[in-house]
Protein backbone atom coordinates (compact mmCIF):
# COMPACT_ATOMS: atom_id res chain seq x y z
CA UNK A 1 102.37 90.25 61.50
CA UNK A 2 100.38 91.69 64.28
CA UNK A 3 101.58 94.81 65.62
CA UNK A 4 98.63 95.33 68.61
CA UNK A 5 99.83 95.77 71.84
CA UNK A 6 97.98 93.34 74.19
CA UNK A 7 96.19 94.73 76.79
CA UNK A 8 97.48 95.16 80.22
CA UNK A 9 95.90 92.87 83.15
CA UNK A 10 94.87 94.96 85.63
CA UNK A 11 95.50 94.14 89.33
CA UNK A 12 93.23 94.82 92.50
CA UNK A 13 89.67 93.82 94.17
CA UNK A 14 88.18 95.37 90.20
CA UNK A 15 90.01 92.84 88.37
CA UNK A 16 88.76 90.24 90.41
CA UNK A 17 85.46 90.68 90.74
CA UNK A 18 85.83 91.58 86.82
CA UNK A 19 87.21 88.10 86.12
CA UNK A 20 83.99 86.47 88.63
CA UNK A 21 81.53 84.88 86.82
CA UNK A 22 78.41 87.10 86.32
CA UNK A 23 76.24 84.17 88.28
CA UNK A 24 78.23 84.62 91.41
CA UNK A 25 78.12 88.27 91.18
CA UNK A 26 74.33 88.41 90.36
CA UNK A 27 73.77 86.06 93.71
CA UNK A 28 76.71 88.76 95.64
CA UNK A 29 74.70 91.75 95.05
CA UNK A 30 71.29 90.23 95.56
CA UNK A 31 72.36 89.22 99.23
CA UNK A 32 74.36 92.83 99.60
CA UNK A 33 70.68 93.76 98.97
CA UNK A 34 68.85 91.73 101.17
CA UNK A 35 71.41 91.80 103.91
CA UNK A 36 70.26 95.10 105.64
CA UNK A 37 66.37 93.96 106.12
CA UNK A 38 67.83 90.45 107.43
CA UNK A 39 70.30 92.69 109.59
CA UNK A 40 67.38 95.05 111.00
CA UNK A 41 65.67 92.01 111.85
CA UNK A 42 68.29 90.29 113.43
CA UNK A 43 69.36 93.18 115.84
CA UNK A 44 65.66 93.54 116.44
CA UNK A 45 65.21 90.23 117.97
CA UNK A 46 68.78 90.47 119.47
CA UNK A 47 67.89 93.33 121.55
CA UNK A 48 64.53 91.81 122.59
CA UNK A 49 66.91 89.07 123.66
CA UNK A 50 68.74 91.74 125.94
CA UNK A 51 65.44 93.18 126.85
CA UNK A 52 64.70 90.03 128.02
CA UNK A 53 68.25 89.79 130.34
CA UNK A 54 68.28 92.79 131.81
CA UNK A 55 64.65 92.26 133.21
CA UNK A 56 66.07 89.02 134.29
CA UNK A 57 69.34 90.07 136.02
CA UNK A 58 67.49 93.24 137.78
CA UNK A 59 64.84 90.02 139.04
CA UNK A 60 67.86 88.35 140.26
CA UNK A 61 69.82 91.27 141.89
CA UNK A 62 66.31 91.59 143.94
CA UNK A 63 65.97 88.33 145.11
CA UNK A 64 69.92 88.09 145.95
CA UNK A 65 69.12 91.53 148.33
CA UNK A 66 66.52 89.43 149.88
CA UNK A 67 67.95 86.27 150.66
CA UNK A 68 71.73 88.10 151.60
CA UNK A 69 69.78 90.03 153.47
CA UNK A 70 67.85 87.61 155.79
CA UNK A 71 70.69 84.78 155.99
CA UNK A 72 73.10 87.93 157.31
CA UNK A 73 70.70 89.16 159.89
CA UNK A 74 70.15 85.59 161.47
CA UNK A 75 73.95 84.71 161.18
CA UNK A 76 74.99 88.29 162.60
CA UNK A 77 72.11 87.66 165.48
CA UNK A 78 73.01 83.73 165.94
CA UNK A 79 77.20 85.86 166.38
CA UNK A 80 75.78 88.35 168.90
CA UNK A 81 74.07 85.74 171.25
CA UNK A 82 76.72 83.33 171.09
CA UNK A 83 79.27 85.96 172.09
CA UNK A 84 76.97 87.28 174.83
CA UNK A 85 76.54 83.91 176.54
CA UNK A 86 79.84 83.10 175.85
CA UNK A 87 81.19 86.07 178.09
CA UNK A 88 78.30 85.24 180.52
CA UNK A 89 79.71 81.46 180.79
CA UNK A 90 83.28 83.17 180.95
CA UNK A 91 82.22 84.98 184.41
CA UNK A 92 79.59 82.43 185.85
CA UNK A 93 80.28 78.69 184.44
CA UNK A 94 76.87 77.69 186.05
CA UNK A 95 74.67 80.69 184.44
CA UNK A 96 71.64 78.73 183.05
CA UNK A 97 69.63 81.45 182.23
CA UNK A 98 71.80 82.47 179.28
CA UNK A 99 72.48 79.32 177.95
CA UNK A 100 68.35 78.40 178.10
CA UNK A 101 67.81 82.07 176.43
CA UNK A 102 70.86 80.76 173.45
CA UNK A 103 69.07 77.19 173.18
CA UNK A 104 65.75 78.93 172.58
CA UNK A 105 67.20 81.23 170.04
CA UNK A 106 68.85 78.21 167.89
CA UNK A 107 65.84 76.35 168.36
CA UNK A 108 64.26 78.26 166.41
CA UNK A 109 66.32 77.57 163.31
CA UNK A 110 65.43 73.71 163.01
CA UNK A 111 68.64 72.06 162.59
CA UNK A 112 71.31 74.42 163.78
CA UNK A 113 73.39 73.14 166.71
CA UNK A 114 75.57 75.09 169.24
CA UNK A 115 78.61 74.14 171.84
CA UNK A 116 80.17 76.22 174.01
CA UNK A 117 83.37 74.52 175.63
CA UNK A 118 85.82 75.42 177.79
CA UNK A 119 89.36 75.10 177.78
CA UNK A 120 90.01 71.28 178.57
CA UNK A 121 86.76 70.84 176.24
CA UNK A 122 84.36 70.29 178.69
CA UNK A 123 80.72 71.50 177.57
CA UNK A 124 79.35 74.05 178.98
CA UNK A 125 76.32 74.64 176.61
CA UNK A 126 74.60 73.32 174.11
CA UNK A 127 74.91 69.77 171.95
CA UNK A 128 78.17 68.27 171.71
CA UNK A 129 78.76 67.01 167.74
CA UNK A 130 82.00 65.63 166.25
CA UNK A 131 83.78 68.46 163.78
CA UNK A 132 86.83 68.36 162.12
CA UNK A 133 89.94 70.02 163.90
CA UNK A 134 89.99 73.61 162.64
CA UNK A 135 93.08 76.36 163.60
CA UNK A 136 93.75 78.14 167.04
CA UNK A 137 91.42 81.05 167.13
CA UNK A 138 92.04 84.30 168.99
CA UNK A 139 89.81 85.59 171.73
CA UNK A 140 86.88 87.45 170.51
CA UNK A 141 87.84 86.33 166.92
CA UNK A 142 85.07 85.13 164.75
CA UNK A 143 85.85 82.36 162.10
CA UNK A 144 83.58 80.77 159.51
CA UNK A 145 84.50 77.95 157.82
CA UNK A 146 82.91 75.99 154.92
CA UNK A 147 82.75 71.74 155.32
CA UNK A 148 81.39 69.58 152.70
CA UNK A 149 77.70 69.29 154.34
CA UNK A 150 77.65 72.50 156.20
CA UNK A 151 79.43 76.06 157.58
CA UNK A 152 80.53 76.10 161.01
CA UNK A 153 81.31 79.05 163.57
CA UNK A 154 83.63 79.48 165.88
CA UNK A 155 83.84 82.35 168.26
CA UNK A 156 87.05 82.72 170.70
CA UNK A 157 86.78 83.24 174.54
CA UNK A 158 88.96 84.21 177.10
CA UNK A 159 91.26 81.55 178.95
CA UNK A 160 90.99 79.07 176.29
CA UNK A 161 86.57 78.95 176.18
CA UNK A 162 85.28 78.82 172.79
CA UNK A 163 81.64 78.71 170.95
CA UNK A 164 80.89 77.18 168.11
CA UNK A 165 77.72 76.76 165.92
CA UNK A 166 76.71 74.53 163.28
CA UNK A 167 74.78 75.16 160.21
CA UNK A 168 73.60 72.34 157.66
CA UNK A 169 72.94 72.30 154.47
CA UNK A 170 69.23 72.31 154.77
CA UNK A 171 68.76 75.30 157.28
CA UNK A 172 70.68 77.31 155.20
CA UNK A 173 69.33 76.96 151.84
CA UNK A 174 65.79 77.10 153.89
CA UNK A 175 67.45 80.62 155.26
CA UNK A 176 68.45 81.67 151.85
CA UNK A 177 65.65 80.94 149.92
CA UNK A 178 63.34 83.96 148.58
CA UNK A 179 59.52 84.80 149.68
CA UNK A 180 57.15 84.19 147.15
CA UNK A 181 57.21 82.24 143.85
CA UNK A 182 60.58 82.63 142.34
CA UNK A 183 62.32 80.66 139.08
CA UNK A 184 64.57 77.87 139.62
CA UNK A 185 67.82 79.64 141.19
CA UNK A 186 71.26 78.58 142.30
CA UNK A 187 72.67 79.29 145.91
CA UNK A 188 75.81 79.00 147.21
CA UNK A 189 77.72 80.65 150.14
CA UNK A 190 81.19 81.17 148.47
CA UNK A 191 84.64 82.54 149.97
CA UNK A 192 87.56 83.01 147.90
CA UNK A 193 87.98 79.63 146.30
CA UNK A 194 85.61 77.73 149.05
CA UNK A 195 81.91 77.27 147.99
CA UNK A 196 79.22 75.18 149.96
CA UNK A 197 76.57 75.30 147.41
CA UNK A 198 72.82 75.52 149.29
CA UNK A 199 70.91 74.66 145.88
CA UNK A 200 71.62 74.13 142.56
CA UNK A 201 70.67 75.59 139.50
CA UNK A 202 69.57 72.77 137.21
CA UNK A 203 71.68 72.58 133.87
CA UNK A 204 70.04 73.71 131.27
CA UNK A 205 70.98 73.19 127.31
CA UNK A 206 73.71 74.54 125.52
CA UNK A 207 72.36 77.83 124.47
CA UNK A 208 71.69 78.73 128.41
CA UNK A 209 73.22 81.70 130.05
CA UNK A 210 72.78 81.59 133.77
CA UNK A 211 73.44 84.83 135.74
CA UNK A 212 75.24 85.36 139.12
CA UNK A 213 75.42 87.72 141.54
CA UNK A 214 77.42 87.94 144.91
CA UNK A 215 76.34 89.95 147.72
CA UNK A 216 78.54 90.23 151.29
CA UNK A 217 77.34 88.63 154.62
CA UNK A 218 79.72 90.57 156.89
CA UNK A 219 80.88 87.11 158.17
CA UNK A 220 84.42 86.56 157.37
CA UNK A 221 84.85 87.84 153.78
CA UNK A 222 81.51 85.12 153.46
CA UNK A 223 79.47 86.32 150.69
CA UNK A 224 76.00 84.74 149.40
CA UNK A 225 75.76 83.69 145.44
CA UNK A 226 72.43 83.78 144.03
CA UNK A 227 71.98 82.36 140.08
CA UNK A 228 69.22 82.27 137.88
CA UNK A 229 68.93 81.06 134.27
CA UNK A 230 69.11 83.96 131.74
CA UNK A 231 66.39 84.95 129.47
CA UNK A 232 66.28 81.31 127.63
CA UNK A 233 67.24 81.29 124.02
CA UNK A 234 63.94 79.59 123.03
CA UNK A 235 63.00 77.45 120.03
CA UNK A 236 60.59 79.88 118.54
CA UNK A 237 63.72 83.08 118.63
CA UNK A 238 66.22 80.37 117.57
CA UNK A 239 63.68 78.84 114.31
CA UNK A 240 62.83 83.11 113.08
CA UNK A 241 66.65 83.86 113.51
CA UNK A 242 66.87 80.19 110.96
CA UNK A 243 63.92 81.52 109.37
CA UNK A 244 65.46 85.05 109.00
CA UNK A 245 68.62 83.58 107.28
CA UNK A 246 66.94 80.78 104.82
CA UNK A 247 64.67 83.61 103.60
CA UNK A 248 67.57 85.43 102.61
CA UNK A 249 69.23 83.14 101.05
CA UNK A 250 66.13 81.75 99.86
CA UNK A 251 65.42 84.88 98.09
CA UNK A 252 69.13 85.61 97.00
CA UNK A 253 68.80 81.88 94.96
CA UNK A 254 65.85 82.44 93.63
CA UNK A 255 66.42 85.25 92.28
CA UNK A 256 69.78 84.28 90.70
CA UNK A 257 68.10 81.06 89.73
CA UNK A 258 65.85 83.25 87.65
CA UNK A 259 68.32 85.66 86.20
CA UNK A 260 70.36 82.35 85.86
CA UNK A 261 67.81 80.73 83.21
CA UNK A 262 66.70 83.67 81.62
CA UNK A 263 70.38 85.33 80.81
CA UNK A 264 72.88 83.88 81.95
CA UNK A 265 72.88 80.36 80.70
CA UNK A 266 71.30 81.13 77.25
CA UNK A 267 74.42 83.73 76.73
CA UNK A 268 76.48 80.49 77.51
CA UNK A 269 74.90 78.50 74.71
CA UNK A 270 75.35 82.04 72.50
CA UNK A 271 78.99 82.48 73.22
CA UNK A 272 79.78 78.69 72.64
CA UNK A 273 78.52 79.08 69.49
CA UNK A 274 79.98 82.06 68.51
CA UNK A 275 83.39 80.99 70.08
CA UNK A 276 83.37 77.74 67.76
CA UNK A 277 82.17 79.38 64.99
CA UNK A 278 84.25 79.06 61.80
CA UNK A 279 84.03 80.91 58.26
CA UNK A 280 81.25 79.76 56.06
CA UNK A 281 78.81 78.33 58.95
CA UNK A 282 75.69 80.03 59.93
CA UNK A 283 75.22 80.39 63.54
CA UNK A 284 71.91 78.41 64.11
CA UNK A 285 70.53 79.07 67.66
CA UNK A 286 67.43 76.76 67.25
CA UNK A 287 69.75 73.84 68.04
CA UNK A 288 70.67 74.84 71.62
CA UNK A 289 67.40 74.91 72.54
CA UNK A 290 64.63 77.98 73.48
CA UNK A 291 65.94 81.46 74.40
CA UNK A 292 63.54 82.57 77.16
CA UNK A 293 65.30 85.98 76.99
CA UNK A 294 63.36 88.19 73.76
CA UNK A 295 66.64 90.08 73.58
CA UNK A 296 68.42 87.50 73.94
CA UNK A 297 66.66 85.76 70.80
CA UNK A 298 67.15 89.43 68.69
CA UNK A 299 71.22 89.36 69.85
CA UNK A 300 71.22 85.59 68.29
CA UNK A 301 69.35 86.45 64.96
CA UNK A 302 71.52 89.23 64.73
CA UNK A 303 74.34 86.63 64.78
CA UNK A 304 72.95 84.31 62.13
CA UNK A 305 72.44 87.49 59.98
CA UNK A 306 76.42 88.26 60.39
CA UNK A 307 77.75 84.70 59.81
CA UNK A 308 75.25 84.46 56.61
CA UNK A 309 76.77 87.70 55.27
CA UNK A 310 80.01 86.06 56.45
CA UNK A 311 79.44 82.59 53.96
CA UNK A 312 78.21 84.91 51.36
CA UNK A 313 81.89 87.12 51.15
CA UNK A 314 83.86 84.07 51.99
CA UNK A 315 82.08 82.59 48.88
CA UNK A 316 83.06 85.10 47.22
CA UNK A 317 86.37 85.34 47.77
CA UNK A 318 87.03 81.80 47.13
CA UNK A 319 85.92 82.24 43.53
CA UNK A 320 87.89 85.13 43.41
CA UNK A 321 90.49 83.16 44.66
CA UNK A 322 90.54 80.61 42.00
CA UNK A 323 90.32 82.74 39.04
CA UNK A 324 93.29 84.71 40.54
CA UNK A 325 95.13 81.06 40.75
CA UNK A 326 93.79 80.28 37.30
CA UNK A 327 95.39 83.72 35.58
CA UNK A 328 98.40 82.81 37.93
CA UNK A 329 99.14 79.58 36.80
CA UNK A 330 98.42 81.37 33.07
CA UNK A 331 101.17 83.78 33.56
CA UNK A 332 103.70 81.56 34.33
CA UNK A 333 103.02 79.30 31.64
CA UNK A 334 103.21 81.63 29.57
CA UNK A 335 106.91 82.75 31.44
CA UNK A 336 108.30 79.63 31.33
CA UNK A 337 106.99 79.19 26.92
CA UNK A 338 108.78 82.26 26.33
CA UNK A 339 111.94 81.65 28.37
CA UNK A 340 111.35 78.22 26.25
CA UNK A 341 111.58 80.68 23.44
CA UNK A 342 114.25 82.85 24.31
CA UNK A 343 116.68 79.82 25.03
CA UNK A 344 115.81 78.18 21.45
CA UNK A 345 116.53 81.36 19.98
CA UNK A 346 120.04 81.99 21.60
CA UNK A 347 120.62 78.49 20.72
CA UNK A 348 119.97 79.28 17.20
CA UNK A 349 122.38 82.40 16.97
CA UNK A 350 124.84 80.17 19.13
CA UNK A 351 125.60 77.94 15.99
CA UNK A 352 125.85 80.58 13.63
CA UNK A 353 128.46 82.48 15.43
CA UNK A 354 131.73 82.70 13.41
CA UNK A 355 133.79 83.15 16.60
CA UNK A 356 134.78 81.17 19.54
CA UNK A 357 134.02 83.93 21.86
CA UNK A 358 131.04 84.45 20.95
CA UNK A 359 129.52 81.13 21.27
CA UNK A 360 130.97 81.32 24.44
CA UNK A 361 129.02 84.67 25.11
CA UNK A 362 125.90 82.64 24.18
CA UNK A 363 126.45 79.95 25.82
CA UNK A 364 127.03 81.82 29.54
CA UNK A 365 123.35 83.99 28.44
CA UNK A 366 121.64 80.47 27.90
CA UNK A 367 122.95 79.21 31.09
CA UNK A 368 121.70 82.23 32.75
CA UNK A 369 118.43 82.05 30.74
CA UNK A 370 118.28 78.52 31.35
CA UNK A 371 118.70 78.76 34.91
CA UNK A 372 115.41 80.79 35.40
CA UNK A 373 113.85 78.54 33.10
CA UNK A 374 114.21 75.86 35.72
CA UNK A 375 112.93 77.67 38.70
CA UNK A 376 109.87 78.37 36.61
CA UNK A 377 109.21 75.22 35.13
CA UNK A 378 109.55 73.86 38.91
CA UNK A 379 107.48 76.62 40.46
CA UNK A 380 104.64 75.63 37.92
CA UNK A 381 104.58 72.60 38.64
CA UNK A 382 104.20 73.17 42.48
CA UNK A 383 101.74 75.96 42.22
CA UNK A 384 98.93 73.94 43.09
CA UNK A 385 99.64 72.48 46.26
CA UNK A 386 101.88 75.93 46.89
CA UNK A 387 104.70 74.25 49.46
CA UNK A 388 107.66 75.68 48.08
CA UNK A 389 110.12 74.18 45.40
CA UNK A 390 112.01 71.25 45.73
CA UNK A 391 116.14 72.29 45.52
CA UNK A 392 117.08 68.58 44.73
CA UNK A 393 115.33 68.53 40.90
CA UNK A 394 115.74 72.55 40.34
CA UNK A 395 119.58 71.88 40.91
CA UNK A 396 119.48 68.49 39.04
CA UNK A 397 118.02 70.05 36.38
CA UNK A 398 120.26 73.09 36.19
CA UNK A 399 123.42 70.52 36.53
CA UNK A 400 122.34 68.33 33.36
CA UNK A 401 121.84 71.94 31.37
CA UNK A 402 125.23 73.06 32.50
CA UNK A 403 126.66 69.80 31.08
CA UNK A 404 124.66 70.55 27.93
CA UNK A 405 125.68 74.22 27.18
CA UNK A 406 129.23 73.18 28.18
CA UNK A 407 132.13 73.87 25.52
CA UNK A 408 133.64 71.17 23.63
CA UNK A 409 136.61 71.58 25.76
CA UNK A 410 135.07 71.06 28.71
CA UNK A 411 134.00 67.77 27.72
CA UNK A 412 134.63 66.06 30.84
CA UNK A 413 133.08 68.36 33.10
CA UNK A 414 131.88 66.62 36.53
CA UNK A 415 129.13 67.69 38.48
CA UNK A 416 128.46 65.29 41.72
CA UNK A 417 125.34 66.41 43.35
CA UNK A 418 124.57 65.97 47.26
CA UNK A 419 120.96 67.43 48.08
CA UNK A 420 118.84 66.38 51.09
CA UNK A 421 115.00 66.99 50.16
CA UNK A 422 114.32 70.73 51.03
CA UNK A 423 111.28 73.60 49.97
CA UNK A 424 112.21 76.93 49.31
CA UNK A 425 110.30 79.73 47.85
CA UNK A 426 110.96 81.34 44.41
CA UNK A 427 112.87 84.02 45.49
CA UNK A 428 115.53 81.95 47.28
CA UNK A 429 115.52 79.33 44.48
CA UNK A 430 116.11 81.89 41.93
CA UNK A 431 119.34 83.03 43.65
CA UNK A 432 120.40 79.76 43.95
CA UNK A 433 120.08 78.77 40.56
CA UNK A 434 122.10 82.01 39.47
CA UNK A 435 124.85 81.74 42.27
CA UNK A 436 125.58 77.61 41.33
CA UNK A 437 125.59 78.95 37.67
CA UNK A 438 127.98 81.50 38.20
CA UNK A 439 130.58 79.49 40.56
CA UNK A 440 130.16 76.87 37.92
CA UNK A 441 131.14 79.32 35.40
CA UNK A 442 133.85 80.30 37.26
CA UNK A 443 135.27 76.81 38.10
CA UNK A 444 134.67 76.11 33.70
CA UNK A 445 136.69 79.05 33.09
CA UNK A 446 139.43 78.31 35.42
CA UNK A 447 139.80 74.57 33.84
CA UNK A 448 137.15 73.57 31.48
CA UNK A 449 137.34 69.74 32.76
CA UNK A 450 136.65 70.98 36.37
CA UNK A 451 135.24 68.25 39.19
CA UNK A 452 132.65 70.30 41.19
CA UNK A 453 130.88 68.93 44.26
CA UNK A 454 127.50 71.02 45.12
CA UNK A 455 125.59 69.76 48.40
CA UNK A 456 122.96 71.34 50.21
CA UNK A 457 122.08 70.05 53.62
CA UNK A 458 119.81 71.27 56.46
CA UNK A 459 121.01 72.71 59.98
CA UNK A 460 119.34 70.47 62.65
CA UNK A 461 116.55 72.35 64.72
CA UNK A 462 116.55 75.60 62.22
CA UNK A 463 115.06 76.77 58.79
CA UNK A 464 118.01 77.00 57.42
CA UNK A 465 120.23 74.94 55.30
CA UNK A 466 123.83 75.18 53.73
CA UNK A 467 124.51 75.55 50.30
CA UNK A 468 128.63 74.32 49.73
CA UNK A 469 130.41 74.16 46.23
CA UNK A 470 133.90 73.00 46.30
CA UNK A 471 136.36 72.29 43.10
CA UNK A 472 140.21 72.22 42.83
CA UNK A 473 139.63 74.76 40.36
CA UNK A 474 137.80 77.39 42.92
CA UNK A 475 141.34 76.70 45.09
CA UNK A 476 143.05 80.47 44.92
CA UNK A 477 145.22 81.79 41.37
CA UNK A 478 145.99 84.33 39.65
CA UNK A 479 143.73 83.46 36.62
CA UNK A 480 140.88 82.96 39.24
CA UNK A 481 141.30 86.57 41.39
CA UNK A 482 141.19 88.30 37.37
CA UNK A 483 138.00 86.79 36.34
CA UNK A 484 136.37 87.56 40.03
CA UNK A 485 138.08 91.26 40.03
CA UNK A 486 136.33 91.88 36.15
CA UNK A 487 133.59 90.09 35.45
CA UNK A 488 132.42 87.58 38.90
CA UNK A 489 132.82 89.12 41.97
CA UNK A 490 130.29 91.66 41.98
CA UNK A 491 127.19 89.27 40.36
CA UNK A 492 128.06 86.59 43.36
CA UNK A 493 128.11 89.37 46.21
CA UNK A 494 124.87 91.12 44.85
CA UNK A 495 122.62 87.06 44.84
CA UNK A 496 124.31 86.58 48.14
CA UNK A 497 122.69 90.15 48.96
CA UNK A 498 119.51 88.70 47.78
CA UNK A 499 119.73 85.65 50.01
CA UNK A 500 120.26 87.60 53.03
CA UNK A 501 123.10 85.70 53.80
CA UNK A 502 127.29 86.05 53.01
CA UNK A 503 129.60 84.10 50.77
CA UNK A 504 132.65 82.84 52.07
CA UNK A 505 135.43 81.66 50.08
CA UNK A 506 137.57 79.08 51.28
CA UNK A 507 141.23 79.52 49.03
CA UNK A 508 143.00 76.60 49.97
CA UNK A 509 140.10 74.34 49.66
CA UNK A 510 138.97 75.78 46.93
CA UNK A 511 134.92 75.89 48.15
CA UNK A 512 132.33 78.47 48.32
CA UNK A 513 129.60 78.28 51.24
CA UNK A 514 126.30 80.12 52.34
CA UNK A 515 123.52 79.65 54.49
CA UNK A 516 120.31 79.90 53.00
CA UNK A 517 116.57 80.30 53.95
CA UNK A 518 114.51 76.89 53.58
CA UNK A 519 110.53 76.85 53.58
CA UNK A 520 111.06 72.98 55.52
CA UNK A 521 110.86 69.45 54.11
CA UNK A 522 108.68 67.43 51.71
């Protein structure tokens, strides 16, 4: 029986990294190693990367200042002039001067066309060009609005005159662009949701990050939206960041790799070995190979040293082993002559005696005698294969020596016997043999040409079995409750003791039943 108390599992991050296997863990803690040299470089190139932006962004806030800066003074001047001649037309219709001075200022910016119209549309100055119908505007309000192609300008007058001025794509974007050599950029004049884009930035690849800044033109919540590409993400950062990460994992493998073939997969082979090890091999590492490991090699002749120490006791113990079954098998032998013995003898004195009574007396000893006799004769004879004893011939045998100590009264004594094939040990069969000889007994002296019925059959599923002896002359009497009160009760309770089990008595039947303790079957 084994009385230790397993081990409790432990719960938790320790028990499971305790139950990872050492490879994993070896390849864990050589990248928890390597990790903060692959991190230092990382964040190193990373902040070159923002280095990089910031130089970038403060380029692009400077060239956005520019360009704002020049589109707003000629929009804010182009505002001024029209507004001026405007108010001059509103007084003097015919004033020519001011509308030559406003054609020489637009002239100036190739491609920008003016109109100044009065009420019932008639021009008054400058080009007349088709534009799409736009909302009432106030006098002296100033309106921008943002076409497809181009922003237009509208300025209101007094009585109905208005001015407006047209600005293409082109002139624009050749207003907004920067002095000097710039990068590619991005412009766009942007209100609210409304953008007329000047030039575009070209797309660039997926790892692009284009920055934009807004500045105000003091036209009409107008503001100007410069863009340039960020610092690029280049092949050569992008291949040392891949770099960074392969050598660390690079170096992480080969290192496990190495403390893989060195340790890890030679204890393998070692505790396979050991695990299938059984008594009276010799643990032989040669045959799994080379242990590149030296300690490795002394931990495995170590081994081989145990398990030949190990074949050398368990040699010895078998030999011990079969001399102790040899002197065994001797002592019973020598049991069962001298039971032999004892038997003949009582035998002897049995046909001497002068009495009825007491070859009666004999006879019950001999039974008794008799009875162990059998158990040991049939415990002999199983000894070597050591299964148990076989109840169907122990009883058989003890029935046909009941019949032939039986009294010359009891000539026609009947024994029916209904065994199933079942193994016991000794002990039990030893009990049985006395408790069927002493119901018998009882059942003789009760009526000396008793019928008696003794089967034994197993419970389904259980090592158990049921021993049952029923006779009409067991069924309840006076004669019967004197011979249990003097002379049977007590020996029948005391082998039931030894069985582990109770007796029950049936009365009106007449039957006596236990449950006894079976080894299994044949």
């Amino acid at each position: 029986m084994n009385n230790s108390i397993p081990e409790p599992r432990s719960k938790g991050p320790a028990a499971t990294l305790g139950r990872t296997p050492t490879g994993a863990k070896v390849f864990l803690i050589l990248v928890a190693s390597l990790l903060p040299l692959a991190l230092i470089a990382f964040f190193t190139t990373l902040q070159t990367a923002r280095n990089a932006d910031t130089e970038a962004r403060a380029r692009l806030r400077a060239i956005a200042g520019e360009s704002s800066s020049v589109v707003e003074s000629v929009l804010a001047n182009h505002v001024s002039q029209l507004s001026q001649t405007l108010a001059a037309l509103e007084q003097n219709p015919a004033d020519a001067p001011s509308c030559t001075q406003l054609a020489g200022t637009f002239a100036a910016q190739g491609g920008v066309r003016f109109a100044i119209v009065d009420a019932h549309g008639k021009l008054l100055c400058g080009q007349r060009f088709a534009l799409p119908g736009g909302s009432e505007i106030r006098p002296s309000q100033v309106a921008a609005s943002l076409l497809p192609d181009a922003m237009v300008v509208r300025i209101g007058g007094i009585s109905g005159m208005r001015a407006t001025a047209y600005y293409p794509v082109a002139s624009l974007a050749t207003l907004a662009r920067p002095t000097g050599f710039v990068p590619e950029y991005g412009a766009a004049i942007v209100r609210g949701d409304d953008k007329l884009v000047l030039r575009k930035l070209p797309a660039g690849g997926a790892l692009d990050r284009p920055d934009r800044v807004d500045s105000e033109l003091s036209l009409d919540d107008l503001s100007l939206e410069m863009s340039m590409p960020g610092a690029p993400i280049t092949n050569p950062l992008v291949v040392t960041t891949v770099l960074l990460v392969l050598m660390l994992l690079a170096a992480a493998g080969i290192s496990w790799f190495v403390v893989d073939r060195l340790l890890i997969r030679p204890l393998r082979r070692l505790r396979r070995s050991v695990g299938s090890y059984q008594p009276g091999e010799v643990i032989d590492m040669k045959r799994f190979g080379p242990m590149p490991a030296q300690e490795i090699r002394e931990l495995s002749d170590t081994f081989r040293d145990i398990t030949r120490t190990v074949q050398a006791h368990e040699a010895d113990l078998a030999e011990g082993l079969v001399r102790q079954t040899k002197l065994t098998r001797e002592v019973h032998h020598r049991v069962k002559n001298n039971l032999q013995v004892i038997s003949s003898l009582i035998n002897f004195h049995a046909r001497g005696a002068k009495s009825a009574e007491a070859t009666e007396a004999y006879a019950s000893i001999q039974r008794r005698v008799d009875a162990l006799a059998v158990v040991h004769r049939n415990h002999y004879a199983e000894m070597e294969e050591n299964r148990g004893l076989e109840l169907r011939s122990v009883v058989g045998e003890l029935a046909a020596n009941i019949r032939a100590t039986a009294p010359d009264q009891a000539a026609r004594l009947g024994i029916t016997l209904e065994i199933e094939p079942l193994l016991v040990n000794q002990d039990v069969a030893t009990a049985v043999s006395f408790l069927i000889t002493e119901i018998v007994e009882l059942a003789m002296n009760c009526n000396p040409s008793a019928q008696l019925r003794i089967s034994i059959k197993g419970i389904e599923g259980e090592d158990r079995a049921t021993l049952r002896v029923n006779s009409p002359a067991l069924v309840e009497s006076p004669a019967m409750n004197d011979l249990l009160e003097n002379r049977y009760a007590r020996v029948m309770a005391g082998l039931a003791r030894q069985l582990r089990t109770k007796l029950h008595h049936d009365p009106l039947v007449g039957a006596y039943e236990a449950v006894i303790a079976i080894n299994g079957r044949p």
